[in-house]
C-alpha atoms as a PDB file:
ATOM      1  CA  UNK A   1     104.286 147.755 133.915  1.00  0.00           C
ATOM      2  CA  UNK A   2     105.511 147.657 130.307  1.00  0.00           C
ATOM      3  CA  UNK A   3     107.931 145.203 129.298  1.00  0.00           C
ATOM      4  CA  UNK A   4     111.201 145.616 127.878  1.00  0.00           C
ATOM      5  CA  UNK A   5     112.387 143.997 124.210  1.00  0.00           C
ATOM      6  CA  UNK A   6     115.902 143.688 123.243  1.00  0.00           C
ATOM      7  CA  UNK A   7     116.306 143.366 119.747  1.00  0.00           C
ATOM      8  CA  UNK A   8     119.362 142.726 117.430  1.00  0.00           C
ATOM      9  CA  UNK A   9     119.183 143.724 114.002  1.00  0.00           C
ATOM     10  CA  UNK A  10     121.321 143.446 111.450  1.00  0.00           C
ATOM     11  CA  UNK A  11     121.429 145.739 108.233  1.00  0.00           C
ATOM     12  CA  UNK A  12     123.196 146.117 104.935  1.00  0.00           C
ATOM     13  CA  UNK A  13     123.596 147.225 101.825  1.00  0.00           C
ATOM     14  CA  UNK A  14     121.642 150.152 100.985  1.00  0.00           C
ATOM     15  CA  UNK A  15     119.787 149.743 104.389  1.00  0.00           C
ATOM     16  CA  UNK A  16     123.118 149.784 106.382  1.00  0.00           C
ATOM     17  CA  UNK A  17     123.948 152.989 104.548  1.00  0.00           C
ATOM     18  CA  UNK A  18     121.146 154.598 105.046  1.00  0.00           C
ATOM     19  CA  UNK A  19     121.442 154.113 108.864  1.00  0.00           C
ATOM     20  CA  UNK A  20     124.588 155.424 109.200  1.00  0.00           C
ATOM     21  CA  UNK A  21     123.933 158.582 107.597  1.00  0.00           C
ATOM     22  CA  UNK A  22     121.051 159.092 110.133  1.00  0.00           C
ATOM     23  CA  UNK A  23     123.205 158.357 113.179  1.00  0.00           C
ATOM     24  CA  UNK A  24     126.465 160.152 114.830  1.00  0.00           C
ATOM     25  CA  UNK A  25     127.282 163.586 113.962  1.00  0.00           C
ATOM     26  CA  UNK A  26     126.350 164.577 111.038  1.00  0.00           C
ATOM     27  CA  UNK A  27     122.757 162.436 111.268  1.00  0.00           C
ATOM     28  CA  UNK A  28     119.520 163.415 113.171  1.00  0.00           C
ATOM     29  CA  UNK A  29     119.562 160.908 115.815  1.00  0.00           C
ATOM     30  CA  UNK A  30     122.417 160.291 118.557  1.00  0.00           C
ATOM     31  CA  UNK A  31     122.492 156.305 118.307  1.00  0.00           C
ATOM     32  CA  UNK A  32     121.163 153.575 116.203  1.00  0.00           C
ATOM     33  CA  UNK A  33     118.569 152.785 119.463  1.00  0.00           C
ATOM     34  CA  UNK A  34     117.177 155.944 119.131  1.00  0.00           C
ATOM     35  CA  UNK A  35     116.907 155.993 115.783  1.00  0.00           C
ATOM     36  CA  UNK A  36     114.621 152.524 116.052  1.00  0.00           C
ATOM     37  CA  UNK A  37     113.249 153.773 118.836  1.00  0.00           C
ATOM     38  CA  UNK A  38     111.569 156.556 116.536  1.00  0.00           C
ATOM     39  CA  UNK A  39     110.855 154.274 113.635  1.00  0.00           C
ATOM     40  CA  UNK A  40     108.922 152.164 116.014  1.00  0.00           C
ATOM     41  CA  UNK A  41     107.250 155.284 117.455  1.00  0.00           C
ATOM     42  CA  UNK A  42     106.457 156.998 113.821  1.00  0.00           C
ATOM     43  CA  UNK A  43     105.225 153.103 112.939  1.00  0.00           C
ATOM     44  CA  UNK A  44     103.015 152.950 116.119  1.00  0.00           C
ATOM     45  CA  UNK A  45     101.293 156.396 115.391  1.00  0.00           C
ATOM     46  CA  UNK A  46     100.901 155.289 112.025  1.00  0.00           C
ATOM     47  CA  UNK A  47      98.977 151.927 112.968  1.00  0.00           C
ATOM     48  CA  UNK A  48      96.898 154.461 115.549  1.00  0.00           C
ATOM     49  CA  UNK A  49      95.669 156.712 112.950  1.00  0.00           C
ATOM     50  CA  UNK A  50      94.814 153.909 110.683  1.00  0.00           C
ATOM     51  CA  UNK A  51      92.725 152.450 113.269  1.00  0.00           C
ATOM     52  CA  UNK A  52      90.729 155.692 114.651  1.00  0.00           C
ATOM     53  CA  UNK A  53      90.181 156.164 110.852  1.00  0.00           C
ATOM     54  CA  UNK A  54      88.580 152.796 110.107  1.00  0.00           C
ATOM     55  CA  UNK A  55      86.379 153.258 113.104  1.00  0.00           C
ATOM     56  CA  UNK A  56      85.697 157.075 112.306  1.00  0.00           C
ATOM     57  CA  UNK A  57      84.742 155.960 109.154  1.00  0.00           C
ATOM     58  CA  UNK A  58      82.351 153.308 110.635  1.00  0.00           C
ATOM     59  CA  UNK A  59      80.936 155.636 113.011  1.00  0.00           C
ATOM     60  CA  UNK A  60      80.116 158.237 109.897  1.00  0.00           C
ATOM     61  CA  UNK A  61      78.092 155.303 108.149  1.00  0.00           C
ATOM     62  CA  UNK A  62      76.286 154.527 111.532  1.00  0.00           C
ATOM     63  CA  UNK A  63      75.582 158.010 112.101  1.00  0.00           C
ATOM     64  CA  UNK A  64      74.134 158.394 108.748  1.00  0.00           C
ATOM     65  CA  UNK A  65      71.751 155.593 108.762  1.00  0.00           C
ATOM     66  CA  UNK A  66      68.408 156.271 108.800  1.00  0.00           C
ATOM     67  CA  UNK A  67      66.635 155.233 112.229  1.00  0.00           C
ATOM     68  CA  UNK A  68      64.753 152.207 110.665  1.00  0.00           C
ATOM     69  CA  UNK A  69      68.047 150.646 110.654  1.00  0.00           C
ATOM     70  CA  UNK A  70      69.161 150.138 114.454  1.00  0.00           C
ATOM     71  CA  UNK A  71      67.640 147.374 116.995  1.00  0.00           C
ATOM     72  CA  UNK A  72      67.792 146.966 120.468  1.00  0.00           C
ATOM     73  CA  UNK A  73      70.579 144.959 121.584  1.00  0.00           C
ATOM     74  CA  UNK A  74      70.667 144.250 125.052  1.00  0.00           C
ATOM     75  CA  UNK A  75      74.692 143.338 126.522  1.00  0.00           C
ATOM     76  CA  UNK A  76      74.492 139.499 126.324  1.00  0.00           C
ATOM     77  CA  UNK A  77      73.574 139.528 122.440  1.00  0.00           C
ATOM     78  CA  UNK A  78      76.742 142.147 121.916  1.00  0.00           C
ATOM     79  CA  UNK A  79      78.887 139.433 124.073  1.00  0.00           C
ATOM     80  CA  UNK A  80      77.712 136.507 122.283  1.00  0.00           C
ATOM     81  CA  UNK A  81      78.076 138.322 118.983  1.00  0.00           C
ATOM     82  CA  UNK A  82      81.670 139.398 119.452  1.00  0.00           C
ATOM     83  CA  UNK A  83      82.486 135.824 121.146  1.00  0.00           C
ATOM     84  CA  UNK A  84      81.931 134.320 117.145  1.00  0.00           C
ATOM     85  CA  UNK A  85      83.937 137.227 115.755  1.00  0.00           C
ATOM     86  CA  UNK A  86      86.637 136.253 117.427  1.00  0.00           C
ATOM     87  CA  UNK A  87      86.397 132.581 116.428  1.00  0.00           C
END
């Protein structure tokens, strides 16, 4: 079950006035939670696509190396390797 945050931000200046021309009425969102909400959203998709395009990117250069380059790697030489990555 996903967990809920509360946050409470505070904004001025050029920030402040920026926000309140995106909220109420005249602005594109309803409230200033919804407007987060969607910054945090956009911000999440952003980090997403950055990911899948470092690892689409990694994938290419695997792809495209010759088949000299690979080894056999059984499972408990993957798990050992990633267990010193993450040291």
């Amino acid at each position: 079950m996903s967990k809920t945050v509360t946050l409470n931000v505070r904004v001025s200046g050029a920030l402040g006035e920026h926000v309140t021309t995106n909220v109420g009425e005249d602005g594109a969102y309803e409230n200033i939670s919804e407007y987060v909400r969607d910054l945090i959203r956009r911000d999440k998709e952003r980090a997403d696509a950055e990911a899948f395009t470092r690892l689409k990117a990694e994938l290419t250069k695997a792809f495209a190396a010759p088949d000299s380059d690979y080894k056999p790697l059984g499972a408990e030489a993957v798990i050992k390797r990633n267990a010193r990555k993450r040291k």
